[in-house]
PDB file of N, CA and C in Angstrom:
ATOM      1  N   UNK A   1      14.453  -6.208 -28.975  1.00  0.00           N
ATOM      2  CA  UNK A   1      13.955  -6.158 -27.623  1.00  0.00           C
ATOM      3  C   UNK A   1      15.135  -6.240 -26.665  1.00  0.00           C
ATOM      4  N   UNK A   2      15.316  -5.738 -25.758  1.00  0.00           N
ATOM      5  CA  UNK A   2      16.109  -5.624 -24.983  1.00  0.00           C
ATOM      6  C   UNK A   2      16.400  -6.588 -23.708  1.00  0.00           C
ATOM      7  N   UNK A   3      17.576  -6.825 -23.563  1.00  0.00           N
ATOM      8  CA  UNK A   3      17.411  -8.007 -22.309  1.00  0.00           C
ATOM      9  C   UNK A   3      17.022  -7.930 -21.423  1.00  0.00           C
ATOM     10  N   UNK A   4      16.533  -8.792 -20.489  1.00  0.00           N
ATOM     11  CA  UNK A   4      15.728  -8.700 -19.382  1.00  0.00           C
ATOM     12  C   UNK A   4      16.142  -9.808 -18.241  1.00  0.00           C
ATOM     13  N   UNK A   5      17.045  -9.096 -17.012  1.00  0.00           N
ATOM     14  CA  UNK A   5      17.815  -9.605 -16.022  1.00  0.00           C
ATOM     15  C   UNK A   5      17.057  -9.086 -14.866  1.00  0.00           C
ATOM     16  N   UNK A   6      16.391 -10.505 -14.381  1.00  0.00           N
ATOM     17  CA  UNK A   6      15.799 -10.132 -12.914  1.00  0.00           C
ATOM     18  C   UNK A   6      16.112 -11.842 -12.419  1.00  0.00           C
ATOM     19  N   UNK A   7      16.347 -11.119 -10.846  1.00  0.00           N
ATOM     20  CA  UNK A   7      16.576 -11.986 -10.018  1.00  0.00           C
ATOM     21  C   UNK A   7      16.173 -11.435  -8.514  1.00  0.00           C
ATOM     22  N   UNK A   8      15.737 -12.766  -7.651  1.00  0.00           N
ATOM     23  CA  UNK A   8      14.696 -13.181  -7.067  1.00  0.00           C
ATOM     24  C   UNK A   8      15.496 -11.784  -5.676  1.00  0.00           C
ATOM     25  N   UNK A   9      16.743 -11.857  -5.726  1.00  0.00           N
ATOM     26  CA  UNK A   9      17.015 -10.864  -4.768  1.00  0.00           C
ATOM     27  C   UNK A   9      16.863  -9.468  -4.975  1.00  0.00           C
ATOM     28  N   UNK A  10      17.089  -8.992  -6.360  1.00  0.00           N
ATOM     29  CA  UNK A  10      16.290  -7.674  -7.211  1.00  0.00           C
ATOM     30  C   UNK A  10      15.211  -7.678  -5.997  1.00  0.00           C
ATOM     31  N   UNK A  11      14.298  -7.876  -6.458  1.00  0.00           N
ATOM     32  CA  UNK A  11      12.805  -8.251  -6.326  1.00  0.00           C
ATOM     33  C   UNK A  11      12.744  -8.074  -5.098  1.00  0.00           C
ATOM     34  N   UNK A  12      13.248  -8.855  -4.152  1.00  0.00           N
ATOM     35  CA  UNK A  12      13.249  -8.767  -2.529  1.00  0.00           C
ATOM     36  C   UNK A  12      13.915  -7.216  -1.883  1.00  0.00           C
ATOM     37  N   UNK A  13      14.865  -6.832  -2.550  1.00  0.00           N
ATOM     38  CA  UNK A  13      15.762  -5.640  -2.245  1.00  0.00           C
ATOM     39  C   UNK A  13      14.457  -4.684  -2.724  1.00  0.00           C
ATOM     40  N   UNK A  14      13.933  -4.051  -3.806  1.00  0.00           N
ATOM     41  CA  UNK A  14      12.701  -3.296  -4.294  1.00  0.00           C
ATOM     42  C   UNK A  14      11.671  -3.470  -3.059  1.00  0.00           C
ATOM     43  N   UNK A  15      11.177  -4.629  -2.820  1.00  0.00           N
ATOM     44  CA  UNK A  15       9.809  -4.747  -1.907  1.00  0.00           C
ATOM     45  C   UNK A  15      10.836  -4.317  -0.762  1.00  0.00           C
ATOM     46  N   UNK A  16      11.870  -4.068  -0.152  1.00  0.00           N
ATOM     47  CA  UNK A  16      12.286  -3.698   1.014  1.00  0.00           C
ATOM     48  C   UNK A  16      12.096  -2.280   0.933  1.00  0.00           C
ATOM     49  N   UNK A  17      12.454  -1.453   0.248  1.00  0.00           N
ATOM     50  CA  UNK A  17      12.657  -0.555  -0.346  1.00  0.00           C
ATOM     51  C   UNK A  17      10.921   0.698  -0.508  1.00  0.00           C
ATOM     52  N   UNK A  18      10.028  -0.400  -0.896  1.00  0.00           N
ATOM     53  CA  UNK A  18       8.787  -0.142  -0.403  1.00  0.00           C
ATOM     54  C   UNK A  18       8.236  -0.132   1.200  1.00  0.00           C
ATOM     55  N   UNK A  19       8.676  -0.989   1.447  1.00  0.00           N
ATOM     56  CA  UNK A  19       8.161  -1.249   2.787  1.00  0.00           C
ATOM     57  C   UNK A  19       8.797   0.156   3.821  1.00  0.00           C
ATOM     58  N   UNK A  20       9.954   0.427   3.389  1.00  0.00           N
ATOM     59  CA  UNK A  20      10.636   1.456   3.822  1.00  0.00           C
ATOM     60  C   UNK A  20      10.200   3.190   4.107  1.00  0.00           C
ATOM     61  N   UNK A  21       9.303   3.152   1.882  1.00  0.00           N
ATOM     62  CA  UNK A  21       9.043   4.202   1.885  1.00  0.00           C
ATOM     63  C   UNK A  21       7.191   3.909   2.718  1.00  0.00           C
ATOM     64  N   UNK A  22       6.795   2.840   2.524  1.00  0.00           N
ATOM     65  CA  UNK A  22       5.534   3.052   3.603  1.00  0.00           C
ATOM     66  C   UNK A  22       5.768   3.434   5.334  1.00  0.00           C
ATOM     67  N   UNK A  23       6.625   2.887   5.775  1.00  0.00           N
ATOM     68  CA  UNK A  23       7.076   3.471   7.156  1.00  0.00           C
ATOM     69  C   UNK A  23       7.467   5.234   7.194  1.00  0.00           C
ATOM     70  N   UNK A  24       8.201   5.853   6.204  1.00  0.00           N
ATOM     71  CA  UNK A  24       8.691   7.011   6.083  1.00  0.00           C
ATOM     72  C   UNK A  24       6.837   7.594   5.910  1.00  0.00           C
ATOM     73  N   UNK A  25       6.505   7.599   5.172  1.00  0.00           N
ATOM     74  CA  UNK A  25       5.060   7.799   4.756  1.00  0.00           C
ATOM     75  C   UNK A  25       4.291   8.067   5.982  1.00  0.00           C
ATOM     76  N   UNK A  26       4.212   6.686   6.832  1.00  0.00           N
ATOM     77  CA  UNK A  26       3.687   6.924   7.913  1.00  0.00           C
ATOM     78  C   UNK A  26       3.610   8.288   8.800  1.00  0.00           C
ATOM     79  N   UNK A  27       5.445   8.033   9.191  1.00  0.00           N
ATOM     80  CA  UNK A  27       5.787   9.399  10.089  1.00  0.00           C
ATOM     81  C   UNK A  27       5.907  10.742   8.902  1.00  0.00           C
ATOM     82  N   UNK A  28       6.091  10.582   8.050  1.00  0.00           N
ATOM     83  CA  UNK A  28       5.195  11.765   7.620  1.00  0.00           C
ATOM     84  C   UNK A  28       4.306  12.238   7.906  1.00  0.00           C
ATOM     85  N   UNK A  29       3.126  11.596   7.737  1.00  0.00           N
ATOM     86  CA  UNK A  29       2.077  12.050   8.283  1.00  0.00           C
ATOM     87  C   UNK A  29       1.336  12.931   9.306  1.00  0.00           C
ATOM     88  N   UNK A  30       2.173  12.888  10.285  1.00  0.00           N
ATOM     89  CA  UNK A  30       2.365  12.909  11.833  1.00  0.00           C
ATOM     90  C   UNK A  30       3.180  14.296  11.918  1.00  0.00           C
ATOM     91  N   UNK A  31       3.876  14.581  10.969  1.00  0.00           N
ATOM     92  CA  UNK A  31       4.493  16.101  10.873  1.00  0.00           C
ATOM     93  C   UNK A  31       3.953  17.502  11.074  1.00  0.00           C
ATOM     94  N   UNK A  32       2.830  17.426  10.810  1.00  0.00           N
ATOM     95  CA  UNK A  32       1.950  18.592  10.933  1.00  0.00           C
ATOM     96  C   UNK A  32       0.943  18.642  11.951  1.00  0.00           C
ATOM     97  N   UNK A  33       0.980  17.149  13.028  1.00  0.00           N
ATOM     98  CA  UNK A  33       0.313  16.932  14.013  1.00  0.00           C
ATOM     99  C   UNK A  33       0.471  18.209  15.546  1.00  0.00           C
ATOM    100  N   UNK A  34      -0.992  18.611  15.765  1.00  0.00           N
ATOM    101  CA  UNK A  34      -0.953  19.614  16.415  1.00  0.00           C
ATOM    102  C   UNK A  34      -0.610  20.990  16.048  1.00  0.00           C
ATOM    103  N   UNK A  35      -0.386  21.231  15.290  1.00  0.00           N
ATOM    104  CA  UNK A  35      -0.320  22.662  14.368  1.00  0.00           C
ATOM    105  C   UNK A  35      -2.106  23.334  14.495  1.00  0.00           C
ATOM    106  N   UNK A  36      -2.673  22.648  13.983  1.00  0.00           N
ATOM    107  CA  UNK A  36      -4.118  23.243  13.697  1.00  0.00           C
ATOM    108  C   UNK A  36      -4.585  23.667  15.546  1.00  0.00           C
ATOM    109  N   UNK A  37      -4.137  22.713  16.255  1.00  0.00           N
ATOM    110  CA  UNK A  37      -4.850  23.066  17.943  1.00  0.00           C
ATOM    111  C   UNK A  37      -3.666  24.192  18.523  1.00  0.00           C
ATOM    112  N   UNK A  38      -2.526  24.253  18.375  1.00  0.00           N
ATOM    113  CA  UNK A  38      -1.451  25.178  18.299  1.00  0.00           C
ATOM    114  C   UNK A  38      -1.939  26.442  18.141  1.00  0.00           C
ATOM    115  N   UNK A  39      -2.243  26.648  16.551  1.00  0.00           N
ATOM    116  CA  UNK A  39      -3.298  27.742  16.438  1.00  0.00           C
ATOM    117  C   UNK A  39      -4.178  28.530  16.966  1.00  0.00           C
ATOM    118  N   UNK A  40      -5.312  27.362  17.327  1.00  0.00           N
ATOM    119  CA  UNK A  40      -6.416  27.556  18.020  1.00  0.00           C
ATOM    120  C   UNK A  40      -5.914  28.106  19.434  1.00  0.00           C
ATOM    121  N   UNK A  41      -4.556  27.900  20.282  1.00  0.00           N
ATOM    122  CA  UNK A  41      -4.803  28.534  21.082  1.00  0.00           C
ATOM    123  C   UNK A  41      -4.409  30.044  21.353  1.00  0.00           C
ATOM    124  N   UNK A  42      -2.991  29.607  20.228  1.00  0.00           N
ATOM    125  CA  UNK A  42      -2.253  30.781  20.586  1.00  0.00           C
ATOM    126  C   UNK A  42      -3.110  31.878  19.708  1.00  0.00           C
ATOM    127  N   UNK A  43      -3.968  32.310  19.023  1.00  0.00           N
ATOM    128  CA  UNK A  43      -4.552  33.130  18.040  1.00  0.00           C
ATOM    129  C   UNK A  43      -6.399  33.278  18.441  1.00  0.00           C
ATOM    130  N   UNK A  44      -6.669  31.806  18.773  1.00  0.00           N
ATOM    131  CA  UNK A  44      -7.800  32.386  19.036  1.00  0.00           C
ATOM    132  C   UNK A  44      -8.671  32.128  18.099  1.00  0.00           C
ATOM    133  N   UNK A  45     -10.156  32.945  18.513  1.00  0.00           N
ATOM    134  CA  UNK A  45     -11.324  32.984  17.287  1.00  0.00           C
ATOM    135  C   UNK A  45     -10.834  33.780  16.594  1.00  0.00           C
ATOM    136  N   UNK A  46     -10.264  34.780  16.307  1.00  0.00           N
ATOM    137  CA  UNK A  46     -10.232  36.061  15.215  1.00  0.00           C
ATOM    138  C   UNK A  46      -9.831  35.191  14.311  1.00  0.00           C
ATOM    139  N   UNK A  47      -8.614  34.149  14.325  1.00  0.00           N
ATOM    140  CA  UNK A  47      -8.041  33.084  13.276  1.00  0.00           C
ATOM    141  C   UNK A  47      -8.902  32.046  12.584  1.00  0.00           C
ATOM    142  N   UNK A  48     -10.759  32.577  12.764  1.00  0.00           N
ATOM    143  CA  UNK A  48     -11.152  30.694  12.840  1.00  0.00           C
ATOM    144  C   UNK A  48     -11.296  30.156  11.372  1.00  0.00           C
ATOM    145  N   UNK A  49     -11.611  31.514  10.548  1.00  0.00           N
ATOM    146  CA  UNK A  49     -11.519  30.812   9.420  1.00  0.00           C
ATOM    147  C   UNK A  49     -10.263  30.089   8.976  1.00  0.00           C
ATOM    148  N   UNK A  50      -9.087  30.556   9.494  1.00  0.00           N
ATOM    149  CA  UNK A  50      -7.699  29.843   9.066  1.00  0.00           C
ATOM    150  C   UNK A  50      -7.565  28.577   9.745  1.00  0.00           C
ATOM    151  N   UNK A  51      -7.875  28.433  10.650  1.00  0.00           N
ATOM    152  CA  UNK A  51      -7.654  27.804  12.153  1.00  0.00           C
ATOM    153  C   UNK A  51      -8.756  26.516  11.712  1.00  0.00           C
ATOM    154  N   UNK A  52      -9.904  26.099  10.967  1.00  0.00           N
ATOM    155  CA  UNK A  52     -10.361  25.414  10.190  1.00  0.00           C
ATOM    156  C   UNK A  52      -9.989  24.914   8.875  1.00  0.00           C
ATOM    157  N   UNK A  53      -9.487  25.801   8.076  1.00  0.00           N
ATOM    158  CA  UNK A  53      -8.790  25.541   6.965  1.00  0.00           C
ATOM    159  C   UNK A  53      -7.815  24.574   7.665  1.00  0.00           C
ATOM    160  N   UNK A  54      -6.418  25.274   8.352  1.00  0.00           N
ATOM    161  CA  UNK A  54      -5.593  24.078   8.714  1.00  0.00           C
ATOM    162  C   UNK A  54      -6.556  22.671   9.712  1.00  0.00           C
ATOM    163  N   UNK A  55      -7.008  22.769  10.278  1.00  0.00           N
ATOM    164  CA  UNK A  55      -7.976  21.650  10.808  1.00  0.00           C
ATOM    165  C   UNK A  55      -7.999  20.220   9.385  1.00  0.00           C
ATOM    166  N   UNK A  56      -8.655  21.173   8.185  1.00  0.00           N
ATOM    167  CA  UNK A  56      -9.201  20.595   7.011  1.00  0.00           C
ATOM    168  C   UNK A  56      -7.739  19.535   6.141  1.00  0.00           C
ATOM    169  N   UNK A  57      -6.760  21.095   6.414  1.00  0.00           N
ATOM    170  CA  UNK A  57      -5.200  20.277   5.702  1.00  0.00           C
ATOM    171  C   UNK A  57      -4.632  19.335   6.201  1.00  0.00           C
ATOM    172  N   UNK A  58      -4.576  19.205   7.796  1.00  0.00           N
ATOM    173  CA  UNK A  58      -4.402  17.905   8.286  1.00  0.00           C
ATOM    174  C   UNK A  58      -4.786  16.916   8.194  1.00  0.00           C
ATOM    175  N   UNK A  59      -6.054  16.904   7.777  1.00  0.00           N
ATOM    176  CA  UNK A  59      -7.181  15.936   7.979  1.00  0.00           C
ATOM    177  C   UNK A  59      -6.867  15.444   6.595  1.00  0.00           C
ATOM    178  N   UNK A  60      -6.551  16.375   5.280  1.00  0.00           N
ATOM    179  CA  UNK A  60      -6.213  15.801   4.030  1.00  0.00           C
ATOM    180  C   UNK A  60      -5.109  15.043   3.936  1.00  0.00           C
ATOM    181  N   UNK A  61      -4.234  15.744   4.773  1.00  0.00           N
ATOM    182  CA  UNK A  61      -2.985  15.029   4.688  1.00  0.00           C
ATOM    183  C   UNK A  61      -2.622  13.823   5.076  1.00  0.00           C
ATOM    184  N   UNK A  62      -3.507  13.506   6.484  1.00  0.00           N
ATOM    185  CA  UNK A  62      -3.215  12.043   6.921  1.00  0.00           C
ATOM    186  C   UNK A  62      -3.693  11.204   6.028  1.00  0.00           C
ATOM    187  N   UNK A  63      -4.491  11.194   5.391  1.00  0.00           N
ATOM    188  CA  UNK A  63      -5.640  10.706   4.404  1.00  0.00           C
ATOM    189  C   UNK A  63      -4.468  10.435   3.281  1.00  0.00           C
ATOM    190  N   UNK A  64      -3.773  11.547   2.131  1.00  0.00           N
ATOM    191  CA  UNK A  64      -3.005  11.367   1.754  1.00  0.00           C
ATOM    192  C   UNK A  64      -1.735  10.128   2.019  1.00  0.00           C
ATOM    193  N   UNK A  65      -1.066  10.789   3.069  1.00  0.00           N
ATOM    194  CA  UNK A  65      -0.124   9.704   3.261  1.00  0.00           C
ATOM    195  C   UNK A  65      -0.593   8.190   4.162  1.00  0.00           C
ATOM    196  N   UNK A  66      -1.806   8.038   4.126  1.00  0.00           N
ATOM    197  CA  UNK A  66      -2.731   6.743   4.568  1.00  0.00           C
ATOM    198  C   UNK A  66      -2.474   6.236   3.208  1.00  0.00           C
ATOM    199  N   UNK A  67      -3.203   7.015   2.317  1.00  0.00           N
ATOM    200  CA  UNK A  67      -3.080   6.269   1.195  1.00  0.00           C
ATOM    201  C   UNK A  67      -2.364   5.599  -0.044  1.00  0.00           C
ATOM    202  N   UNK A  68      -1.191   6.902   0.363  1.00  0.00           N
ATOM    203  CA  UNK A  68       0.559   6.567  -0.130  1.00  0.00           C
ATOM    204  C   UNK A  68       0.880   5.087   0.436  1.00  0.00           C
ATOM    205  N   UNK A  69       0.761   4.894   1.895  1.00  0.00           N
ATOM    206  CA  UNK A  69       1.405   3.784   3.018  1.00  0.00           C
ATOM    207  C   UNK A  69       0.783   2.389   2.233  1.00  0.00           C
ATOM    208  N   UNK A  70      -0.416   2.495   1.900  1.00  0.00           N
ATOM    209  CA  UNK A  70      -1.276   1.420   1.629  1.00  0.00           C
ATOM    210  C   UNK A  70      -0.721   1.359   0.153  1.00  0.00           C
ATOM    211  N   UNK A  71      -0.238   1.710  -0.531  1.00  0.00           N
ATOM    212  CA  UNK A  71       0.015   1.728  -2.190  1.00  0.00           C
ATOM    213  C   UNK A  71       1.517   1.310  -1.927  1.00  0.00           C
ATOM    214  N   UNK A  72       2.651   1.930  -1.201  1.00  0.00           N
ATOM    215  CA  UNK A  72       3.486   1.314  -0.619  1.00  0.00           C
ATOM    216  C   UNK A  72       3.482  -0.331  -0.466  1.00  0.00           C
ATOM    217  N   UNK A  73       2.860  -0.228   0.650  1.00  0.00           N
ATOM    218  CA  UNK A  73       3.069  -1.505   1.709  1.00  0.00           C
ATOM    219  C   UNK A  73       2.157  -2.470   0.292  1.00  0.00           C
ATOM    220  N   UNK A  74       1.458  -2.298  -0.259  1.00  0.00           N
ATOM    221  CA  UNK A  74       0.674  -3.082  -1.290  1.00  0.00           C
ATOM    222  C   UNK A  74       1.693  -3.856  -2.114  1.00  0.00           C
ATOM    223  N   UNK A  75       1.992  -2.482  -2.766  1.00  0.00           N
ATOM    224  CA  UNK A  75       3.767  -2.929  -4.592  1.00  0.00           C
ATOM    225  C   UNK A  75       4.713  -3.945  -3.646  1.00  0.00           C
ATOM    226  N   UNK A  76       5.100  -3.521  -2.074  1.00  0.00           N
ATOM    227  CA  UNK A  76       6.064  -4.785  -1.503  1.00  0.00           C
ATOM    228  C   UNK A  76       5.574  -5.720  -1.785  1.00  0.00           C
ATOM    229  N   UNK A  77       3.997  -5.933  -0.774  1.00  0.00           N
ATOM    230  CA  UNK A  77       3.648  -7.685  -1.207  1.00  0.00           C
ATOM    231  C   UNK A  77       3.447  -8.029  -2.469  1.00  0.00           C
ATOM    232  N   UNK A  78       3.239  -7.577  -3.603  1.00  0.00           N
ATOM    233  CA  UNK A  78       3.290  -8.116  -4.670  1.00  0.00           C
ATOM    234  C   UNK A  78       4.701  -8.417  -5.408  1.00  0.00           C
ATOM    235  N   UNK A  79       5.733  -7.228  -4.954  1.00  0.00           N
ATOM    236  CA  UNK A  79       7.029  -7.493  -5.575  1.00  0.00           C
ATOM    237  C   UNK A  79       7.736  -8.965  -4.525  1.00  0.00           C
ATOM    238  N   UNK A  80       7.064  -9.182  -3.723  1.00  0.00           N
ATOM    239  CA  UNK A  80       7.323 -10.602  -3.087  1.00  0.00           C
ATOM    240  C   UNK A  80       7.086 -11.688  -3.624  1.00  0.00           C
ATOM    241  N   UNK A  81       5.282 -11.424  -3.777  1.00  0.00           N
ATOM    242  CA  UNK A  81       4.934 -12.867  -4.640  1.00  0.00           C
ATOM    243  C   UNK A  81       5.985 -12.818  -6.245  1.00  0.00           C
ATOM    244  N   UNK A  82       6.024 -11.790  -6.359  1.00  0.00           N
ATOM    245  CA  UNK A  82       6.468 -11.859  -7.663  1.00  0.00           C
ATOM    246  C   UNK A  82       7.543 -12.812  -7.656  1.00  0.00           C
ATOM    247  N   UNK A  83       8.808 -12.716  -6.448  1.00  0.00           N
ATOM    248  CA  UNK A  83       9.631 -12.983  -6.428  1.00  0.00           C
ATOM    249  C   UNK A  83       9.689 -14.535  -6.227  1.00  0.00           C
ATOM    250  N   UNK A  84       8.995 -15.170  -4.776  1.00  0.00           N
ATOM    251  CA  UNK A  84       8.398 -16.161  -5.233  1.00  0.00           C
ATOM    252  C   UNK A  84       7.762 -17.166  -6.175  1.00  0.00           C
ATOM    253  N   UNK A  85       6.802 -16.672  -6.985  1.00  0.00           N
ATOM    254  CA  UNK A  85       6.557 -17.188  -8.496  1.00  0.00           C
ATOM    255  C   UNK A  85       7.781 -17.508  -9.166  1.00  0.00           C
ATOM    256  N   UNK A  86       8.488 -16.192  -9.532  1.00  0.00           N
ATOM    257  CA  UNK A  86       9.441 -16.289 -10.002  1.00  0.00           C
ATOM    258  C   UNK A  86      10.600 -17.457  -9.749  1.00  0.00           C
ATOM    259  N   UNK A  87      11.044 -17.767  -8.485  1.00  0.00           N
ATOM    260  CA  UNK A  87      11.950 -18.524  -7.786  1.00  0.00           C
ATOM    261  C   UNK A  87      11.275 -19.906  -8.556  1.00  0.00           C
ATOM    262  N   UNK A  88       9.737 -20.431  -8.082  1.00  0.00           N
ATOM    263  CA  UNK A  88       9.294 -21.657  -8.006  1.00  0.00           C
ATOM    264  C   UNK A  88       9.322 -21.718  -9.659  1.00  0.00           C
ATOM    265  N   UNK A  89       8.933 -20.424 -10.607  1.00  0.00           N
ATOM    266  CA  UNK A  89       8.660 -21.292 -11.640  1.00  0.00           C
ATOM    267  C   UNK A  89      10.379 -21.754 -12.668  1.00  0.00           C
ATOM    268  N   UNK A  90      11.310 -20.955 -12.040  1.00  0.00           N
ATOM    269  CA  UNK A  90      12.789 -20.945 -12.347  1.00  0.00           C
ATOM    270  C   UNK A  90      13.365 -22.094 -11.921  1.00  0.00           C
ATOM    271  N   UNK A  91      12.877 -22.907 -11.117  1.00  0.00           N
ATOM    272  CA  UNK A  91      13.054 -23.835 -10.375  1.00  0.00           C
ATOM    273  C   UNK A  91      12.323 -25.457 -11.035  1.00  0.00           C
ATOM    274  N   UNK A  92      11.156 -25.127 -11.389  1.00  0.00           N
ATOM    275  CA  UNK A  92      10.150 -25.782 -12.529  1.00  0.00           C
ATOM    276  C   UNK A  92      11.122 -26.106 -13.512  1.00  0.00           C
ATOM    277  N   UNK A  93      11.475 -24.976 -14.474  1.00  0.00           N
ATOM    278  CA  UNK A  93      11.831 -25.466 -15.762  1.00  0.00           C
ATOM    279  C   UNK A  93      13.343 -25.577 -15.562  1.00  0.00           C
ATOM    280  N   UNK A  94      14.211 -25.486 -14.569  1.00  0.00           N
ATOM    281  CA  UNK A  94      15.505 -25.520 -14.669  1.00  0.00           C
ATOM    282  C   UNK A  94      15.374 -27.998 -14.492  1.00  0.00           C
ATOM    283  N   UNK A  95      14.002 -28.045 -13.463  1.00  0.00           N
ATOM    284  CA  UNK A  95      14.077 -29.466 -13.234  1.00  0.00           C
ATOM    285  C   UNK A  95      13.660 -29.764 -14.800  1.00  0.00           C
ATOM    286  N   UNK A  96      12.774 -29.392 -15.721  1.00  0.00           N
ATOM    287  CA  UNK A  96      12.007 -29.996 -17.157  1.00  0.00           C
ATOM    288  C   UNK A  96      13.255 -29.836 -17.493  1.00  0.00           C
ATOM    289  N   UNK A  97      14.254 -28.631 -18.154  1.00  0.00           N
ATOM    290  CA  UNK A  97      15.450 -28.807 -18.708  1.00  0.00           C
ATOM    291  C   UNK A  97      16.399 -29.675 -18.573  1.00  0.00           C
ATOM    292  N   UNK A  98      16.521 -30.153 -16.915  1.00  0.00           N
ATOM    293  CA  UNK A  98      17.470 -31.899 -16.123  1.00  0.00           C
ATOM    294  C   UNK A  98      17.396 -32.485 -16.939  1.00  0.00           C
ATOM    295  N   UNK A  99      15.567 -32.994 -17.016  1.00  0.00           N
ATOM    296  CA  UNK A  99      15.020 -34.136 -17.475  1.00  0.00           C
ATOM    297  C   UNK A  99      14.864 -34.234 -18.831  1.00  0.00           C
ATOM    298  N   UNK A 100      15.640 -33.642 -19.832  1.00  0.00           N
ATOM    299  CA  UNK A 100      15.664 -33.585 -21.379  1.00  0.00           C
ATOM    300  C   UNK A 100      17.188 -33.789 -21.841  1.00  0.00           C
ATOM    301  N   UNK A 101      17.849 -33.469 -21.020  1.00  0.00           N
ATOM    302  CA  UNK A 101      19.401 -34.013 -21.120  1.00  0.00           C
ATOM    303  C   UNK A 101      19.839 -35.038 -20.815  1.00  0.00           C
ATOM    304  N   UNK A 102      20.790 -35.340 -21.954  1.00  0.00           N
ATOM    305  CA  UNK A 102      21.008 -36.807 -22.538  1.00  0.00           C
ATOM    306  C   UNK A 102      22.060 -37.121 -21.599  1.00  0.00           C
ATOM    307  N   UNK A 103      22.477 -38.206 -20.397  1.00  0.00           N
ATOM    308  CA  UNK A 103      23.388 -38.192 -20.034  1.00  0.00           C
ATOM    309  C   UNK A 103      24.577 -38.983 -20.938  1.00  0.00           C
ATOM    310  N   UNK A 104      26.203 -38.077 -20.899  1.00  0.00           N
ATOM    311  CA  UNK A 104      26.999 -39.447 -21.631  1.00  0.00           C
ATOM    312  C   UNK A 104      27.724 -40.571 -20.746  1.00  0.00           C
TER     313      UNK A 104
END
């Protein structure tokens, strides 16, 4: 089995890292904003079946990266607690280990 090196700033640096790509996510989103009414004016009805379609892709897309942001911003707070747990229970057995050593 292979070794396994984590530390509590790992952990904090990753959930930053999330939090990051949920903000990017966000303004993603927002990229294709006004395109579909853009359309609609400069083209008109002759476009409407297209001119709905994009209506429809926007509407998927925010949805999409809504739901990226939230899966994002989610893995941070957990790679937090993680980090936390981690800290308190490293902290636990480093005091049980004190208290088993023999002083000379």
């Amino acid at each position: 089995m292979a070794n396994l090196a984590l530390t509590p700033g790992h952990l904090d640096n990753l959930a930053g890292k999330q939090d990051r790509a949920a903000e990017m996510t966000a303004e993603a989103a927002t990229a294709a904003n006004g395109i579909p009414t853009a359309v609609w004016v400069t083209h008109g009805v002759i476009s409407s079946s297209s001119n709905i379609r994009f209506v429809e892709a926007e509407a998927a897309r925010r949805m999409a990266a809504e739901n990226m942001r939230k899966v994002a911003a989610d893995l941070a707070a957990k790679l937090r607690t993680a980090k936390e747990t981690y800290a308190s229970v490293d902290e636990e057995l480093s005091r049980n280990i004190d208290k088993q050593m023999i002083s000379r």
